[in-house]
C-alpha atoms as a PDB file:
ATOM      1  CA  UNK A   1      75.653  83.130 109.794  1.00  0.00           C
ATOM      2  CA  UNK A   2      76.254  82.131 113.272  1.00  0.00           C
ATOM      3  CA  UNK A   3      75.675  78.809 114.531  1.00  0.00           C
ATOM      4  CA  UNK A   4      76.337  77.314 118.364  1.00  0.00           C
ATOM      5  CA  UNK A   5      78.856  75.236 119.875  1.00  0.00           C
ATOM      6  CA  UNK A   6      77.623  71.475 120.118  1.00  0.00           C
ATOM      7  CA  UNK A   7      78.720  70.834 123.808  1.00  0.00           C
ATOM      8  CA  UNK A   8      78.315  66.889 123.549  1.00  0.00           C
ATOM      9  CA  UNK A   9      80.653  66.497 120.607  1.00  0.00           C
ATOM     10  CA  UNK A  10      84.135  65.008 120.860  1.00  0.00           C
ATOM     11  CA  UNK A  11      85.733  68.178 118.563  1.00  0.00           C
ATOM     12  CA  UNK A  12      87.106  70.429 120.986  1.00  0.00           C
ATOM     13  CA  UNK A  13      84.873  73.939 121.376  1.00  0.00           C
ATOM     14  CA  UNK A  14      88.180  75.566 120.015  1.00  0.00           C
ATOM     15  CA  UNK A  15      88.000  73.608 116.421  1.00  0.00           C
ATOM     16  CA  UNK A  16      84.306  73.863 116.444  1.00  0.00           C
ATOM     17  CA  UNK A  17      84.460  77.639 116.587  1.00  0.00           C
ATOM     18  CA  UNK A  18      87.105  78.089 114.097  1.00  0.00           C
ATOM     19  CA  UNK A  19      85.261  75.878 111.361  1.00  0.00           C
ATOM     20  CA  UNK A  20      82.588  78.531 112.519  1.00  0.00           C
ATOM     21  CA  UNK A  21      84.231  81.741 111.742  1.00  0.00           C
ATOM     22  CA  UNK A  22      86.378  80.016 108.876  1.00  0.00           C
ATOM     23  CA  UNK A  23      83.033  78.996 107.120  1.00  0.00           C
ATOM     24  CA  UNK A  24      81.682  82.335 107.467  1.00  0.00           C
ATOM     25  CA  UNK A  25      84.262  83.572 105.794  1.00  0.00           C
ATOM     26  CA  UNK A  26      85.002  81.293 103.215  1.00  0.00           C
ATOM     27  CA  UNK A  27      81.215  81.120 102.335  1.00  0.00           C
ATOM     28  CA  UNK A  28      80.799  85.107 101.768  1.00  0.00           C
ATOM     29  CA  UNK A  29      78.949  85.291 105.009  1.00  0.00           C
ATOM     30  CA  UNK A  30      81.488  87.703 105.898  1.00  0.00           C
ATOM     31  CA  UNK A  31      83.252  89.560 102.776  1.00  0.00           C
ATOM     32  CA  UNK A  32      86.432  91.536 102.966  1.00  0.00           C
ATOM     33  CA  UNK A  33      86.459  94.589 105.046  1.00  0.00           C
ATOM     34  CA  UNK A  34      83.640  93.327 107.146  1.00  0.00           C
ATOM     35  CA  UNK A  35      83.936  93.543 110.728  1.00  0.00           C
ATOM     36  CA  UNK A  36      83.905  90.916 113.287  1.00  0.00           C
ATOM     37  CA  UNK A  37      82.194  90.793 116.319  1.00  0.00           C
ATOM     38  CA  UNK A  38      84.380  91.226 119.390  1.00  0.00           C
ATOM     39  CA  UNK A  39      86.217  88.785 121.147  1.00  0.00           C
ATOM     40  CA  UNK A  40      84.020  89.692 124.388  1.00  0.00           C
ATOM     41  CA  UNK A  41      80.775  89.276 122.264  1.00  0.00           C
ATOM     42  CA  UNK A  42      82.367  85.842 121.055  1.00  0.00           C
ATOM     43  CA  UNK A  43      83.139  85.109 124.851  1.00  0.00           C
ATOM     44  CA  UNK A  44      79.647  85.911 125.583  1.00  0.00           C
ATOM     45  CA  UNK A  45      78.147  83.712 122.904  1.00  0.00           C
ATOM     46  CA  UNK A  46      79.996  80.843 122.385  1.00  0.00           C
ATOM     47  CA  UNK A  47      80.239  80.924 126.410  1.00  0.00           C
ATOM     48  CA  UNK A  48      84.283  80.151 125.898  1.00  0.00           C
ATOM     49  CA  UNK A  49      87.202  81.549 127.332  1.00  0.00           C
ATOM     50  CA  UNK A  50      88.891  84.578 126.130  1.00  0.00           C
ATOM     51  CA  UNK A  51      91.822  82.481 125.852  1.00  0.00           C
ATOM     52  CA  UNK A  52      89.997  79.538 123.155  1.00  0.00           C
ATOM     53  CA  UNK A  53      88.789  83.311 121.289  1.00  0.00           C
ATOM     54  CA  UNK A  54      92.043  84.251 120.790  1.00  0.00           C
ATOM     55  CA  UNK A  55      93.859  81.213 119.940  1.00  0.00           C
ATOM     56  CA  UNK A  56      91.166  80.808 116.973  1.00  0.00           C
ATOM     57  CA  UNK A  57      91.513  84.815 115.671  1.00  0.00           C
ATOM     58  CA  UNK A  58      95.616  83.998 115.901  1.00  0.00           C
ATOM     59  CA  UNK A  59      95.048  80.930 113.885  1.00  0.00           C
ATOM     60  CA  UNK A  60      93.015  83.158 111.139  1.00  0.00           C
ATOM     61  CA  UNK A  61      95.674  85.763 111.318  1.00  0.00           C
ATOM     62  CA  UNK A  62      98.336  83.065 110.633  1.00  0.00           C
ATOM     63  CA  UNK A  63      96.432  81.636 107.506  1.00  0.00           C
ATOM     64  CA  UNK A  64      95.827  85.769 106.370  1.00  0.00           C
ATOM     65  CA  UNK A  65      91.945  84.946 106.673  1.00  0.00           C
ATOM     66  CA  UNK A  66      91.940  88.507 109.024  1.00  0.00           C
ATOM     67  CA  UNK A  67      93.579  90.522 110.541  1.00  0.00           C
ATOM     68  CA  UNK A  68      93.502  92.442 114.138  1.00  0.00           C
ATOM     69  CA  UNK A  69      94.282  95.968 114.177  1.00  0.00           C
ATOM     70  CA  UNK A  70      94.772  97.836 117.525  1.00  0.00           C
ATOM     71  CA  UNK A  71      92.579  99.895 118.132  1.00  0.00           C
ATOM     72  CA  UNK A  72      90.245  99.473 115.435  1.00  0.00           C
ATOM     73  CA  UNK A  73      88.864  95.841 115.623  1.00  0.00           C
ATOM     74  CA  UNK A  74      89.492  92.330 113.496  1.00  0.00           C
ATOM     75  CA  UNK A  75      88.703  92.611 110.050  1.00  0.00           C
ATOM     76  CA  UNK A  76      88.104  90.198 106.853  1.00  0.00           C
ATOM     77  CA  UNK A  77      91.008  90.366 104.692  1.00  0.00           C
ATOM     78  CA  UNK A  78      90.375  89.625 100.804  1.00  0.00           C
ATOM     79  CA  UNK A  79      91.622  86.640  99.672  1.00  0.00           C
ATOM     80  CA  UNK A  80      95.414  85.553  99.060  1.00  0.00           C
ATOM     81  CA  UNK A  81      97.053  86.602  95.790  1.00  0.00           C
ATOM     82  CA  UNK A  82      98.768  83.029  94.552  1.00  0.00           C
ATOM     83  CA  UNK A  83     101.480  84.039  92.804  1.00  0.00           C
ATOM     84  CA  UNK A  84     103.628  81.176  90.456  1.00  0.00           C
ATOM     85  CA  UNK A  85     106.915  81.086  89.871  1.00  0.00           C
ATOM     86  CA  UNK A  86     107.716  79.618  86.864  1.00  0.00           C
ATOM     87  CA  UNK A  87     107.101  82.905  84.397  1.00  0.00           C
ATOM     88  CA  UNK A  88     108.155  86.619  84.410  1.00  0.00           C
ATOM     89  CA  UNK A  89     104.661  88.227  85.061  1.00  0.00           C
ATOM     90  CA  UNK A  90     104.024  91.962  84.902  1.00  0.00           C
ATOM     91  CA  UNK A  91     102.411  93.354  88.132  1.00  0.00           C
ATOM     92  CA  UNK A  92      99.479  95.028  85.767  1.00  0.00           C
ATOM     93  CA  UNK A  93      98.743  91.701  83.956  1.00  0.00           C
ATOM     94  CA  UNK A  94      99.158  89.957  87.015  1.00  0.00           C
ATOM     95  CA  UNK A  95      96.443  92.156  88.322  1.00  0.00           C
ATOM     96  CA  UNK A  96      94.052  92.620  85.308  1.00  0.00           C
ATOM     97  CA  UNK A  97      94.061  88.766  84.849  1.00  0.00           C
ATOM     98  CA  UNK A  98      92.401  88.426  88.393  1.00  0.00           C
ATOM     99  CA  UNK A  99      90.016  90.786  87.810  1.00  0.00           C
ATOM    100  CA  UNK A 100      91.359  93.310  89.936  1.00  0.00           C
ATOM    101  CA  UNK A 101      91.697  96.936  88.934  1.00  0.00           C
ATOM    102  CA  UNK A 102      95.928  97.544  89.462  1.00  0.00           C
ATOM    103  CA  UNK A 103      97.391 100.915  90.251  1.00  0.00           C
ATOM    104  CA  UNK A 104     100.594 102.735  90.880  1.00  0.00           C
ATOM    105  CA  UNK A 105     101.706 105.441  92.505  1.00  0.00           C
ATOM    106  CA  UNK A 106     105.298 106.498  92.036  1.00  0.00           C
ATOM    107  CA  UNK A 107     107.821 107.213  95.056  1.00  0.00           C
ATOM    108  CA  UNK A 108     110.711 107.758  93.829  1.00  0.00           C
ATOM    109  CA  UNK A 109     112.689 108.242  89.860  1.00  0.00           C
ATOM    110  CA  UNK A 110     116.413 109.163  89.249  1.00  0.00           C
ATOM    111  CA  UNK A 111     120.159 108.321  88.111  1.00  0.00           C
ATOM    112  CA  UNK A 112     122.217 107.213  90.892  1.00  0.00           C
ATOM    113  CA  UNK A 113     125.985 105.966  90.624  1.00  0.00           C
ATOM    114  CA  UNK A 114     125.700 101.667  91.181  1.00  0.00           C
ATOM    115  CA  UNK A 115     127.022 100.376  94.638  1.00  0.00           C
ATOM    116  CA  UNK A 116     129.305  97.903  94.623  1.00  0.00           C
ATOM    117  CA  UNK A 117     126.554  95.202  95.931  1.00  0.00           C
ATOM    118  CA  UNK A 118     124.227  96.376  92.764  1.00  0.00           C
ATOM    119  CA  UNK A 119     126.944  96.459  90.431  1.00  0.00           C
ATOM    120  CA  UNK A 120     128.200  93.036  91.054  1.00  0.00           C
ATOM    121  CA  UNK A 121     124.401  91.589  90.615  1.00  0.00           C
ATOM    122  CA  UNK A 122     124.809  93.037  87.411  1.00  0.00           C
ATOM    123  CA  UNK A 123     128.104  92.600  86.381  1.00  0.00           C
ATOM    124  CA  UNK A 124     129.029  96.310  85.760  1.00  0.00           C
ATOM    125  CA  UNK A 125     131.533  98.694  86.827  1.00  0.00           C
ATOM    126  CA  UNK A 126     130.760 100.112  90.809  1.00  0.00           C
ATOM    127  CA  UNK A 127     129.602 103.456  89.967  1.00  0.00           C
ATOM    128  CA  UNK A 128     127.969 102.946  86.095  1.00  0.00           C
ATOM    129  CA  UNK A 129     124.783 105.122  85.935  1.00  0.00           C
ATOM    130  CA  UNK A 130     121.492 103.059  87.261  1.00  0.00           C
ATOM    131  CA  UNK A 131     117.923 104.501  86.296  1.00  0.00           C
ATOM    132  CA  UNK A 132     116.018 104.086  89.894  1.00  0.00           C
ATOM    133  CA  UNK A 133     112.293 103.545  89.944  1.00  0.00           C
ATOM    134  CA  UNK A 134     110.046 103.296  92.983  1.00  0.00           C
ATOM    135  CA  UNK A 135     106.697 101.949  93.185  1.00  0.00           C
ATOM    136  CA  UNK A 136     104.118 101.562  95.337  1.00  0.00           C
ATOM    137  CA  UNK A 137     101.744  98.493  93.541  1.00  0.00           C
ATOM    138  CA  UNK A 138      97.827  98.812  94.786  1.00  0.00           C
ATOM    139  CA  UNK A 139      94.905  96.464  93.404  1.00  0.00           C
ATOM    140  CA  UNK A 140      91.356  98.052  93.766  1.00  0.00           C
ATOM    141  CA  UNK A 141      93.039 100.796  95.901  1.00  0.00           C
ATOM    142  CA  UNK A 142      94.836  98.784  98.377  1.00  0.00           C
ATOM    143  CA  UNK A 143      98.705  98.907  99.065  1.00  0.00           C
ATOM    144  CA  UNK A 144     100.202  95.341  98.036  1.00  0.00           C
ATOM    145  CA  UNK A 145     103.849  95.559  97.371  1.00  0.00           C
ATOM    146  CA  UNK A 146     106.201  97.885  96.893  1.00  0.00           C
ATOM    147  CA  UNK A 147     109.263  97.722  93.887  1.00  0.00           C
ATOM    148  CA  UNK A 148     112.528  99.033  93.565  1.00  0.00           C
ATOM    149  CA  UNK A 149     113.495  98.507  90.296  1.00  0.00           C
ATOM    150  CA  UNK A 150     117.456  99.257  88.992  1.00  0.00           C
ATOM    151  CA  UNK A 151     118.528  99.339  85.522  1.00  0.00           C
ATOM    152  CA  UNK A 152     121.542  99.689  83.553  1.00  0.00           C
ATOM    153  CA  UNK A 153     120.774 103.533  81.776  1.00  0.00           C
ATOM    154  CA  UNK A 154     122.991 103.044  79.056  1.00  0.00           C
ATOM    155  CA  UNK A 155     120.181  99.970  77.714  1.00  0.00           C
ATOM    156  CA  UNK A 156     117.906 102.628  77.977  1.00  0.00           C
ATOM    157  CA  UNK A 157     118.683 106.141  78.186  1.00  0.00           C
ATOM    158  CA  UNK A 158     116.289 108.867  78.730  1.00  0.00           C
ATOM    159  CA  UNK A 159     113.694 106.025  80.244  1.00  0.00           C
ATOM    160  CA  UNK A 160     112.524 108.255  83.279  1.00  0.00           C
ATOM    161  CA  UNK A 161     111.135 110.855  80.906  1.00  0.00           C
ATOM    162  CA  UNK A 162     108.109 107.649  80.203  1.00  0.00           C
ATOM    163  CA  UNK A 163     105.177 107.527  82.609  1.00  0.00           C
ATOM    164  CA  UNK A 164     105.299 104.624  84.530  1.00  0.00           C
ATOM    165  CA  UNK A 165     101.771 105.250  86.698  1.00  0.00           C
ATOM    166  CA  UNK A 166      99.759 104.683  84.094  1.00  0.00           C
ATOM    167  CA  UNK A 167     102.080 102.647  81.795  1.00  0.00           C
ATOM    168  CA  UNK A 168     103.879  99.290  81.885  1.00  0.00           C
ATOM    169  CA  UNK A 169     107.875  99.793  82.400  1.00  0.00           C
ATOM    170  CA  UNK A 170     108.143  96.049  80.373  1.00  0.00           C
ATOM    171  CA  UNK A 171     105.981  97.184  77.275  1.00  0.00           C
ATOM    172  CA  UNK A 172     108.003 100.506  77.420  1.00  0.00           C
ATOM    173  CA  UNK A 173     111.141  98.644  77.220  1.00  0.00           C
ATOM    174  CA  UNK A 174     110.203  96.439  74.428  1.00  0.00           C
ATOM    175  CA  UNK A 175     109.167  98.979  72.632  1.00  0.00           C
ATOM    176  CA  UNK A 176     111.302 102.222  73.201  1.00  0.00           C
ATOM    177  CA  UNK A 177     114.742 100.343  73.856  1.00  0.00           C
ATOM    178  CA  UNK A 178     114.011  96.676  72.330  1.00  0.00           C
ATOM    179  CA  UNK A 179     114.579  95.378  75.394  1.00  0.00           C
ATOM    180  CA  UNK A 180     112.730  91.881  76.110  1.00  0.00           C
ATOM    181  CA  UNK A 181     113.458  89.754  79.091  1.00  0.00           C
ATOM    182  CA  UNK A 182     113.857  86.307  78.232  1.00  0.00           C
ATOM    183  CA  UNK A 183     114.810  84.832  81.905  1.00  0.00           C
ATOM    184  CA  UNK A 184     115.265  86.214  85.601  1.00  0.00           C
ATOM    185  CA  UNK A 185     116.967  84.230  88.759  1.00  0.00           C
ATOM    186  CA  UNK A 186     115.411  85.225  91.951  1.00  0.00           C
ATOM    187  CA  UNK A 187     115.783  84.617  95.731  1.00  0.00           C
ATOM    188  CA  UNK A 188     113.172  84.863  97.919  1.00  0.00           C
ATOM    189  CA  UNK A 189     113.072  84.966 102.277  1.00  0.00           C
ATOM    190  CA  UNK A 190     110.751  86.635 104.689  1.00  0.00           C
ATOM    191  CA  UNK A 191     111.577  90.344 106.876  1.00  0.00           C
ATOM    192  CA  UNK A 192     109.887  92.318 109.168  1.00  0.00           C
ATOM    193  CA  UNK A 193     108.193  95.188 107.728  1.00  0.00           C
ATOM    194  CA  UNK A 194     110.514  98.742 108.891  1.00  0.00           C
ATOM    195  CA  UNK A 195     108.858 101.989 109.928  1.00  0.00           C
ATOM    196  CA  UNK A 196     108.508 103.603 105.936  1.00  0.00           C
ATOM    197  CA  UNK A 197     107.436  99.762 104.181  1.00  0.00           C
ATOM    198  CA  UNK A 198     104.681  99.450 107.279  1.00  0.00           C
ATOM    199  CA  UNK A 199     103.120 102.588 106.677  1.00  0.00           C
ATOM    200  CA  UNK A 200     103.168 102.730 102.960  1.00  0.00           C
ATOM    201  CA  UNK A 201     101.561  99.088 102.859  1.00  0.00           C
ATOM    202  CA  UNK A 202      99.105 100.021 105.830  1.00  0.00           C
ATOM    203  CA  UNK A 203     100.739  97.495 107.725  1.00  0.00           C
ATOM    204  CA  UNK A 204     101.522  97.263 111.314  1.00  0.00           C
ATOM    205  CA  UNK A 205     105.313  97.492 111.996  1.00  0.00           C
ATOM    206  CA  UNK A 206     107.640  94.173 111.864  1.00  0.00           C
ATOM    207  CA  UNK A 207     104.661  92.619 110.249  1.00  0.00           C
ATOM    208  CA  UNK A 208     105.744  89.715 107.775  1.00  0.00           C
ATOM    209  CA  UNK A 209     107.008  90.563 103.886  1.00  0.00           C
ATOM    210  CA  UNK A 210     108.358  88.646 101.032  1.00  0.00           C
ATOM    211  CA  UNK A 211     110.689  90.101  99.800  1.00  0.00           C
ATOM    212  CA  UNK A 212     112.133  89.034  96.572  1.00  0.00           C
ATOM    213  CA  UNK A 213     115.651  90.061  94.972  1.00  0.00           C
ATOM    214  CA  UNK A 214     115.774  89.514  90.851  1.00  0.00           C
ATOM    215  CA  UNK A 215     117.948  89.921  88.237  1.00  0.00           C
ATOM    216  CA  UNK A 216     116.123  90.236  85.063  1.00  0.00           C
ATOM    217  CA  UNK A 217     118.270  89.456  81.753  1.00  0.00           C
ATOM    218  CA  UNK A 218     117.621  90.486  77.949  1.00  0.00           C
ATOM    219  CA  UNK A 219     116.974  88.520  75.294  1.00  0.00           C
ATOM    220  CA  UNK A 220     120.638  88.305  74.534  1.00  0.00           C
ATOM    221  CA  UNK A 221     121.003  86.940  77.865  1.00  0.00           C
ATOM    222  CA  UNK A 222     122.584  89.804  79.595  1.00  0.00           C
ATOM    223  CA  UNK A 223     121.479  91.334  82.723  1.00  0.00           C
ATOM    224  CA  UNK A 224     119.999  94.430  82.812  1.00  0.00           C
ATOM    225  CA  UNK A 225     117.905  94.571  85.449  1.00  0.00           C
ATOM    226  CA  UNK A 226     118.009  94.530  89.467  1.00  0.00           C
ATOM    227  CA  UNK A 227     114.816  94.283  91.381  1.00  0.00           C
ATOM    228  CA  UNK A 228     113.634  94.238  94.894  1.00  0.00           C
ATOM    229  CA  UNK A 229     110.352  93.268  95.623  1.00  0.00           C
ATOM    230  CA  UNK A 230     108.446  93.314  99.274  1.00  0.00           C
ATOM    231  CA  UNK A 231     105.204  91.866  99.230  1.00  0.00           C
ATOM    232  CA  UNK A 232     102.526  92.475 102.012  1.00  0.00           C
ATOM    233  CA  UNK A 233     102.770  88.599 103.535  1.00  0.00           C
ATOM    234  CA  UNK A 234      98.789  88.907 104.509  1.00  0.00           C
ATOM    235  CA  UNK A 235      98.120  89.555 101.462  1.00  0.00           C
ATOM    236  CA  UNK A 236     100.647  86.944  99.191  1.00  0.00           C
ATOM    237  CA  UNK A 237     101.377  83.713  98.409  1.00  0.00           C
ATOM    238  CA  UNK A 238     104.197  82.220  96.223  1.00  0.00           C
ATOM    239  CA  UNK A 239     104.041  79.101  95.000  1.00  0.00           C
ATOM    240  CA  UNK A 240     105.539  76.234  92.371  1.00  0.00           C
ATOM    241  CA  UNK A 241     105.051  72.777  91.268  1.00  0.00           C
ATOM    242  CA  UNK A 242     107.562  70.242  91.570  1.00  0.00           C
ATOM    243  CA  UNK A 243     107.873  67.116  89.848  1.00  0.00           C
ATOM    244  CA  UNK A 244     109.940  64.020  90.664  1.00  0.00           C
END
């Protein structure tokens, strides 16, 4: 629903039309995948400049509310997928606990020889066989993040034979190999999405990612798996609680 600008009051025209299009949005008045109008149409009806129209769209961008693509128009994004960091969380229950439908599509599987920066993460031998498995994560059909997991073949050989599209690579090692993480250390900092991560995540390139490296250890406390994570940053949001 679109209101007017109140001329007379002391907010500045630029708040007043964000809590406009914010409201909108935050109401349902505009859902996901809707289409705004254009920043000439909001020119000509909020009688603004183009420059007060983009400063509020940049601001919406910022706080992943939409998102502009060339070309095409400014779009409703779905809302941000909080993400805590206090527990080991697969990316299906993660999903299926929002109510969102997860999928997976598979990019990559094999054995590969562990560089040095790998095997020291894991404190192995440069060179000890790695089982590699790419992911790309969607929920209801939309690119989210993309994994690269690494892990130590001997703790479970043969494990690219299992199906890992339609199956859960934690319940497969718990119960193929007996393998059950009981911690993980992780470090997490923002990069600009490159040329392949842009267009698998349908994301414009250099756009913002987290991107999370973690090493996953077994119950007896020995690490067994390496993991890079880079999450869509439009579409993510990490947090944790702190106490004094």
């Amino acid at each position: 629903m679109l209101v007017g600008l109140n001329r007379l009051s002391k907010v500045p025209l630029y708040q007043q039309l964000y809590e406009i299009i914010n409201n909108n949005i935050l109401r349902g008045e505009w859902k996901p995948g809707d289409m705004l109008p254009t920043e000439t149409e909001m020119v000509e009806q909020y009688k603004v400049s183009r420059v007060t129209v983009r400063q509020v769209l940049d601001k919406l961008v910022n706080e992943g509310l939409i998102i502009r693509e060339r070309g095409r128009g400014t779009f409703v994004l779905p809302p941000t997928l909080d993400q805590a960091l206090v527990r080991i969380v697969s990316f299906t229950d993660d999903m299926r606990q929002r109510g969102i439908e997860p999928g997976t599509r598979l990019l990559f599987s094999g054995l590969i020889p562990a560089p040095i920066e790998i095997a020291d993460r894991l404190l192995i031998n440069a060179g000890e066989e790695l089982a590699v498995i790419n992911r790309l994560r969607l929920g209801n059909g939309e690119p989210l993040s993309v994994e690269e997991s690494y892990l130590i073949h001997r703790f479970c050989p043969g494990i690219l034979r299992h199906d890992f599209i339609s199956n859960s690579m934690r319940i497969i090692l718990d119960q193929q190999y007996g393998v059950r993480w009981q911690r993980a250390s992780q470090v997490i900092r923002a990069v600009p999405a490159g040329q392949d991560l842009a267009t698998m995540l349908k994301m414009q390139l250099n756009s913002a990612l987290l991107y999370i490296e973690r090493i996953s250890y077994n119950q007896n406390n020995i690490p067994v798996e390496f993991l890079r994570l880079y999450h869509r940053g439009d579409r993510y949001a990490l947090y944790n609680e702190l106490r004094a």
